[in-house]
N, C-alpha and C. Protein backbone atom coordinates (compact mmCIF):
# COMPACT_ATOMS: atom_id res chain seq x y z
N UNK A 1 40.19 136.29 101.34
CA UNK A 1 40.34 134.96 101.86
C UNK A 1 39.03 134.20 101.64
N UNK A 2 38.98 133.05 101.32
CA UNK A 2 37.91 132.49 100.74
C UNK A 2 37.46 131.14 102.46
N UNK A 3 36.10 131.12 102.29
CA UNK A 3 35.51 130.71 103.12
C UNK A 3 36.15 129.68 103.83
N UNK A 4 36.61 128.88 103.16
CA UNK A 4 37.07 127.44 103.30
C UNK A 4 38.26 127.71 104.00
N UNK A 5 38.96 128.56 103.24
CA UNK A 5 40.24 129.23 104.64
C UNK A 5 39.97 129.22 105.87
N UNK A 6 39.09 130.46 105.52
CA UNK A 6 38.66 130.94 107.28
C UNK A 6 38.43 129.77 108.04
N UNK A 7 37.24 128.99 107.14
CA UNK A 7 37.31 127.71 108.25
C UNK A 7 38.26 127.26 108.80
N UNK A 8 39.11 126.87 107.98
CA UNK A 8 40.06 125.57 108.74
C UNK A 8 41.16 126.62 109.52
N UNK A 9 41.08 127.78 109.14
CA UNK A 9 41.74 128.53 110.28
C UNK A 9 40.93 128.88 111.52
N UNK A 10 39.57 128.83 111.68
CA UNK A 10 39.15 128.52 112.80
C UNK A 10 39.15 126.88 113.68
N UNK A 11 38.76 126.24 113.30
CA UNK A 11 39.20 125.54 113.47
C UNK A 11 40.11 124.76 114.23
N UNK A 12 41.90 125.00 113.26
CA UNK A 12 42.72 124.98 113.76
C UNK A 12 42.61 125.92 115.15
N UNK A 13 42.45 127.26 115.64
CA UNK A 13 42.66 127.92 116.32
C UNK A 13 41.45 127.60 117.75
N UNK A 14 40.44 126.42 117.40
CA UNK A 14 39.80 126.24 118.34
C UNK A 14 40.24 125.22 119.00
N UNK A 15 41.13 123.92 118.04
CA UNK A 15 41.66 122.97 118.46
C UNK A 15 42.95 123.31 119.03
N UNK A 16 43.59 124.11 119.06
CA UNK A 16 44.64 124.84 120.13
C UNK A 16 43.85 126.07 121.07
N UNK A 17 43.14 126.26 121.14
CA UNK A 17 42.52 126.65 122.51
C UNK A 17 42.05 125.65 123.29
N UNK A 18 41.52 124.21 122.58
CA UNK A 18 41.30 123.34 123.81
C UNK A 18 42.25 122.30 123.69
N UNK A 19 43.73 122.57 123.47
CA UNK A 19 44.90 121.62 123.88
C UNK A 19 45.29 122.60 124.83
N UNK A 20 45.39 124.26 124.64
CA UNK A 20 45.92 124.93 125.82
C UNK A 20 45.16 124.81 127.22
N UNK A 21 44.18 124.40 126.86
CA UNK A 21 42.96 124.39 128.21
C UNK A 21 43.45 123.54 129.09
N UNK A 22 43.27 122.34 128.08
CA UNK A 22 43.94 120.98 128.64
C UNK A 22 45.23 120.72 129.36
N UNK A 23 46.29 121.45 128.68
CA UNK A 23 47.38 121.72 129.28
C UNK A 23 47.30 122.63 130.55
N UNK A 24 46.44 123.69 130.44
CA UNK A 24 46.50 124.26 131.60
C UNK A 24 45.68 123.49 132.56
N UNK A 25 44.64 122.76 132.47
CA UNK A 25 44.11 121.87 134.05
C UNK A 25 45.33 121.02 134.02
N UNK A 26 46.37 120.74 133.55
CA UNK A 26 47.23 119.31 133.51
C UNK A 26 48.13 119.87 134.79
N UNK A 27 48.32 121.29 134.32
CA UNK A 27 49.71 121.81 135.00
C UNK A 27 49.25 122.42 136.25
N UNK A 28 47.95 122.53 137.03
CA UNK A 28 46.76 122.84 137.61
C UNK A 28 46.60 121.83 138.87
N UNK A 29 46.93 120.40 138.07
CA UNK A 29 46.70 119.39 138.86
C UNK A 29 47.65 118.29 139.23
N UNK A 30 48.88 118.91 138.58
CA UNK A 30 50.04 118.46 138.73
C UNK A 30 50.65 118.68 140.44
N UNK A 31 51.34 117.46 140.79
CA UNK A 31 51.70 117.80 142.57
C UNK A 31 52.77 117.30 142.42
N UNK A 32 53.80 118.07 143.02
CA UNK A 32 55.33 118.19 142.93
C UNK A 32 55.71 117.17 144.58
N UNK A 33 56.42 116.40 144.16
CA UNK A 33 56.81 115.46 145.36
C UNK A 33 58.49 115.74 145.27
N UNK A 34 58.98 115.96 146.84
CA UNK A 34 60.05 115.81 146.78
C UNK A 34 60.83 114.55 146.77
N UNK A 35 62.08 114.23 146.14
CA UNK A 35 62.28 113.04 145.98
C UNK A 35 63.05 112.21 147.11
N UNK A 36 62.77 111.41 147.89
CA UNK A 36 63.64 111.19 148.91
C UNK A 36 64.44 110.26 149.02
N UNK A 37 65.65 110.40 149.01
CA UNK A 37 67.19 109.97 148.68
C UNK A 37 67.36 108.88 149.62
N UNK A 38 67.68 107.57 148.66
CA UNK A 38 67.93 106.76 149.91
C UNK A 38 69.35 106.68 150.38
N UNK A 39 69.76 105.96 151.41
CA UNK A 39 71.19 105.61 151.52
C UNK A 39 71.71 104.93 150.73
N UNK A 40 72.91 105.63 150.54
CA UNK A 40 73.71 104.70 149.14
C UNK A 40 75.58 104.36 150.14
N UNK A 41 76.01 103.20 149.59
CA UNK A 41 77.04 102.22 150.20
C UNK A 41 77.43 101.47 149.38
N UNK A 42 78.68 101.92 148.65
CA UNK A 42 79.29 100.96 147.50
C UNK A 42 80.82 101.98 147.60
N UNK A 43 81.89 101.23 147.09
CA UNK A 43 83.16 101.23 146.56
C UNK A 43 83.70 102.74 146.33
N UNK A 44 82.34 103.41 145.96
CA UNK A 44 82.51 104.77 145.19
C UNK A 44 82.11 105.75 146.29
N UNK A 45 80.93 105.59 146.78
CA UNK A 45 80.00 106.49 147.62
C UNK A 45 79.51 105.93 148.73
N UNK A 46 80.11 106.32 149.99
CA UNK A 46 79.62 106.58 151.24
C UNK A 46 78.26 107.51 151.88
N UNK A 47 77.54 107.10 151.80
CA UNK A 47 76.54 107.82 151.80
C UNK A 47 74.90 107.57 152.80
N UNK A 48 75.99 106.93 154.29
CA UNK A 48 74.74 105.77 154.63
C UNK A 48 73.45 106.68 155.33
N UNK A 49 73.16 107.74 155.04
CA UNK A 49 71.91 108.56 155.65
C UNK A 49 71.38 109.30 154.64
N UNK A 50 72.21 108.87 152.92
CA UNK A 50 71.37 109.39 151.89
C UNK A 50 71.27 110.75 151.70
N UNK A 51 70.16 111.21 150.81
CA UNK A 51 70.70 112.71 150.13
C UNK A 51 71.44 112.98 149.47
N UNK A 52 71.64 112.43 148.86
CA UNK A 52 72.55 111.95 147.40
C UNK A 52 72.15 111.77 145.90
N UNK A 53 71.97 112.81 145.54
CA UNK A 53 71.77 112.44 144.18
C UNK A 53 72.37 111.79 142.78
N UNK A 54 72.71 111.22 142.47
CA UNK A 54 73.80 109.98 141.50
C UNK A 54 73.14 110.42 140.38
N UNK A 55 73.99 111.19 139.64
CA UNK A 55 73.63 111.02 138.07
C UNK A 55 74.87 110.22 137.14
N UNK A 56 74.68 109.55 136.05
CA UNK A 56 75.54 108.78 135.25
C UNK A 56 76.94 109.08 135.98
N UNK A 57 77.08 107.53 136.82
CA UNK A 57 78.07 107.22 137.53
C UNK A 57 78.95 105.90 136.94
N UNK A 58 79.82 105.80 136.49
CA UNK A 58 80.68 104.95 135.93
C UNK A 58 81.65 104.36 136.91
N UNK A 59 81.23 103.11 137.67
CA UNK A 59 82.00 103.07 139.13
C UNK A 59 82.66 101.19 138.67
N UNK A 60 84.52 101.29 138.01
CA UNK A 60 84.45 100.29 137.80
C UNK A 60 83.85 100.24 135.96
N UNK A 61 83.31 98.66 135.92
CA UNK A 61 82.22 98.19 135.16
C UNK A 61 80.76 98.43 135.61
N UNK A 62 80.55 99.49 136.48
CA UNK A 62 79.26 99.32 137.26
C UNK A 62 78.58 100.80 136.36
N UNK A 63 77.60 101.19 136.16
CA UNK A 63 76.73 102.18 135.29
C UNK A 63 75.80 102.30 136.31
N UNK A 64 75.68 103.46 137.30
CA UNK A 64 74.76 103.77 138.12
C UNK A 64 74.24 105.17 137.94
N UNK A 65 73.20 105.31 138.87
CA UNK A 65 72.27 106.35 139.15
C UNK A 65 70.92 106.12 139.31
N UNK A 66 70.78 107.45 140.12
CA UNK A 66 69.46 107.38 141.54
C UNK A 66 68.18 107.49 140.49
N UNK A 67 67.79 106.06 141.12
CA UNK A 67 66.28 105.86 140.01
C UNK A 67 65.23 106.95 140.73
N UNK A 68 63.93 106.68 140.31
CA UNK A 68 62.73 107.35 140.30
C UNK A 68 62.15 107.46 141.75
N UNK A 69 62.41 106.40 142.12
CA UNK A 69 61.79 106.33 143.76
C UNK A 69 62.79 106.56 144.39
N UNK A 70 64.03 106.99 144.37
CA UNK A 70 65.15 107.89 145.14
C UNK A 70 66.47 106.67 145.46
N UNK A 71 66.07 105.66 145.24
CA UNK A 71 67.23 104.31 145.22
C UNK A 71 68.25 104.72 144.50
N UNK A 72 69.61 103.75 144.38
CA UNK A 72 70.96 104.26 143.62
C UNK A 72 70.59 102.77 143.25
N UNK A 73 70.67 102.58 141.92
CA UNK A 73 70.66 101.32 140.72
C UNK A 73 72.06 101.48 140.22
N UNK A 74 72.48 100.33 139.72
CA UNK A 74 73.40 100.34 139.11
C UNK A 74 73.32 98.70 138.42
N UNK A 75 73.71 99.23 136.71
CA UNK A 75 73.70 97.74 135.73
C UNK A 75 75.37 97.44 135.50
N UNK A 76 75.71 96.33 135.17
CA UNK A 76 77.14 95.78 134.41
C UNK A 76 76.93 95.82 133.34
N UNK A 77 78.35 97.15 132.84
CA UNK A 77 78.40 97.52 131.57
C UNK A 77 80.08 96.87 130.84
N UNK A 78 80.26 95.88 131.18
CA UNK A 78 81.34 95.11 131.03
C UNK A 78 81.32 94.56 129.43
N UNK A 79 82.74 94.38 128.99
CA UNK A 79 82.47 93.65 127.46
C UNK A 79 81.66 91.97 127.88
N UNK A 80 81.38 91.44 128.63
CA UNK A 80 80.46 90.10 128.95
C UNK A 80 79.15 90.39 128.49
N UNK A 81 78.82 91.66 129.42
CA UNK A 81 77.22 91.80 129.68
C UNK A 81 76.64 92.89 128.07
N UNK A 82 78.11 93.29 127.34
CA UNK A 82 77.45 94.25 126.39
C UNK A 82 77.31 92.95 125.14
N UNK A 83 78.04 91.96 125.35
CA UNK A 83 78.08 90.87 124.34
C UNK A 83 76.44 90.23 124.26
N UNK A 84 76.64 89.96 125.94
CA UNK A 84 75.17 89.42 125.95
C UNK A 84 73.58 89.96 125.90
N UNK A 85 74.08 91.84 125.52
CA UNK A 85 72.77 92.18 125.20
C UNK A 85 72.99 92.59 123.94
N UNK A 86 74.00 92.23 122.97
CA UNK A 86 74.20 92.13 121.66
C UNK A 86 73.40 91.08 121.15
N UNK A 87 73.25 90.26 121.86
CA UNK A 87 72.47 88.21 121.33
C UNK A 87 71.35 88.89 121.19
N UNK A 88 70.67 89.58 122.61
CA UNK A 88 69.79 89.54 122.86
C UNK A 88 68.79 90.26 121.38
N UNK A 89 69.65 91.51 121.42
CA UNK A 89 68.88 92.65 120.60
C UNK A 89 68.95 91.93 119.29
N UNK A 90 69.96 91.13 118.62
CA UNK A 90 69.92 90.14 117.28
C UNK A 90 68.77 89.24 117.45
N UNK A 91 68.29 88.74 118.65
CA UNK A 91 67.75 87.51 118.51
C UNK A 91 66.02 88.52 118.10
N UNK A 92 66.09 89.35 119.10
CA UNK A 92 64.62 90.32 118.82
C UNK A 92 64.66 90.33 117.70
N UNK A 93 65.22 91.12 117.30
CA UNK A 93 65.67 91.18 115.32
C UNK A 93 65.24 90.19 114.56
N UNK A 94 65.83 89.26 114.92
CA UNK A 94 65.60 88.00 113.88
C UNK A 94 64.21 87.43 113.94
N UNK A 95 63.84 87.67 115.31
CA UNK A 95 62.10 87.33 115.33
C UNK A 95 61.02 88.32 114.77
N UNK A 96 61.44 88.87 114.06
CA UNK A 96 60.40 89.81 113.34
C UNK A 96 60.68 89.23 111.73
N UNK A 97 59.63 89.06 110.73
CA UNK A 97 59.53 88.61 108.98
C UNK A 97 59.89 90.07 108.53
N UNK A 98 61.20 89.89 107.71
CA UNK A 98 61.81 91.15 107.07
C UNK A 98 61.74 90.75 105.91
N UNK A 99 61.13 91.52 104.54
CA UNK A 99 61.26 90.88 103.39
C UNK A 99 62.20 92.13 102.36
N UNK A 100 63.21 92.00 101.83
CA UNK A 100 63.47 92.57 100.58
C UNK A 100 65.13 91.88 101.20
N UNK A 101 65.63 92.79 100.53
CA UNK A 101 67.02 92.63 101.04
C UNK A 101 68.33 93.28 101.71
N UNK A 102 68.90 92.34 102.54
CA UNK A 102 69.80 93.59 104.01
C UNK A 102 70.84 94.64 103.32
N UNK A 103 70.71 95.31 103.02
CA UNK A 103 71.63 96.71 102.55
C UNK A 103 72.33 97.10 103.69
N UNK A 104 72.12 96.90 104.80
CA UNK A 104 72.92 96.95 106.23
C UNK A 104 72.15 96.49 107.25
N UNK A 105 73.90 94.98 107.61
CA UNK A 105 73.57 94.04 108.90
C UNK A 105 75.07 95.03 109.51
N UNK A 106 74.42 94.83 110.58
CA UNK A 106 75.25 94.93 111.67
C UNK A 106 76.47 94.00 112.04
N UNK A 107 78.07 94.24 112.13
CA UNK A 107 78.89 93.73 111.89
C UNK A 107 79.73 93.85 113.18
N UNK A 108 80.49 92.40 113.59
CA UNK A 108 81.29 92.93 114.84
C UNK A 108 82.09 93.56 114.69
């Protein structure tokens, strides 16, 4: 094995001893919070003292589930509101300078 090997195989093997390092103070200093569930009260779920966890809930046109700070969110996933974040995401689109030519636009 010629010098230049060895190097960059040391190297490499020092720069993953100090990503594992790193990772290990990360996971070291990491603090586990329990998440606390708020009361949830809608159409679907009775739930007025909480402890409820909501994952991808389809209630209706309604698209819910229990956000980060323990709340129940829910967006309108209706053909209105998917139209109107169709504009939206075209209009982003169109505000960026694209130069050559569209080989694929997006079609209703």
């Amino acid at each position: 094995m010629s010098l230049r090997k060895w190097q960059l195989i040391m190297r490499r093997s020092q720069m993953l001893s100090l990503i594992f390092a790193v990772f290990a103070t990360q996971l070291n200093t990491l603090k586990i919070v329990p998440l606390e569930l708020k009361p949830i009260e809608n159409g679907f779920i009775n739930a007025p003292r909480g402890g409820v966890l909501v994952l991808n809930c389809l209630n209706g046109s309604k698209y819910g589930s229990t956000m980060s700070d323990g709340h129940y969110g829910e967006i309108d996933v209706s053909a209105e509101s998917m139209l109107r974040l169709k504009e939206i995401l075209e209009a982003v689109l169109s505000s960026f300078k694209w130069r050559g030519p569209r080989p694929h636009a997006p079609s209703v």
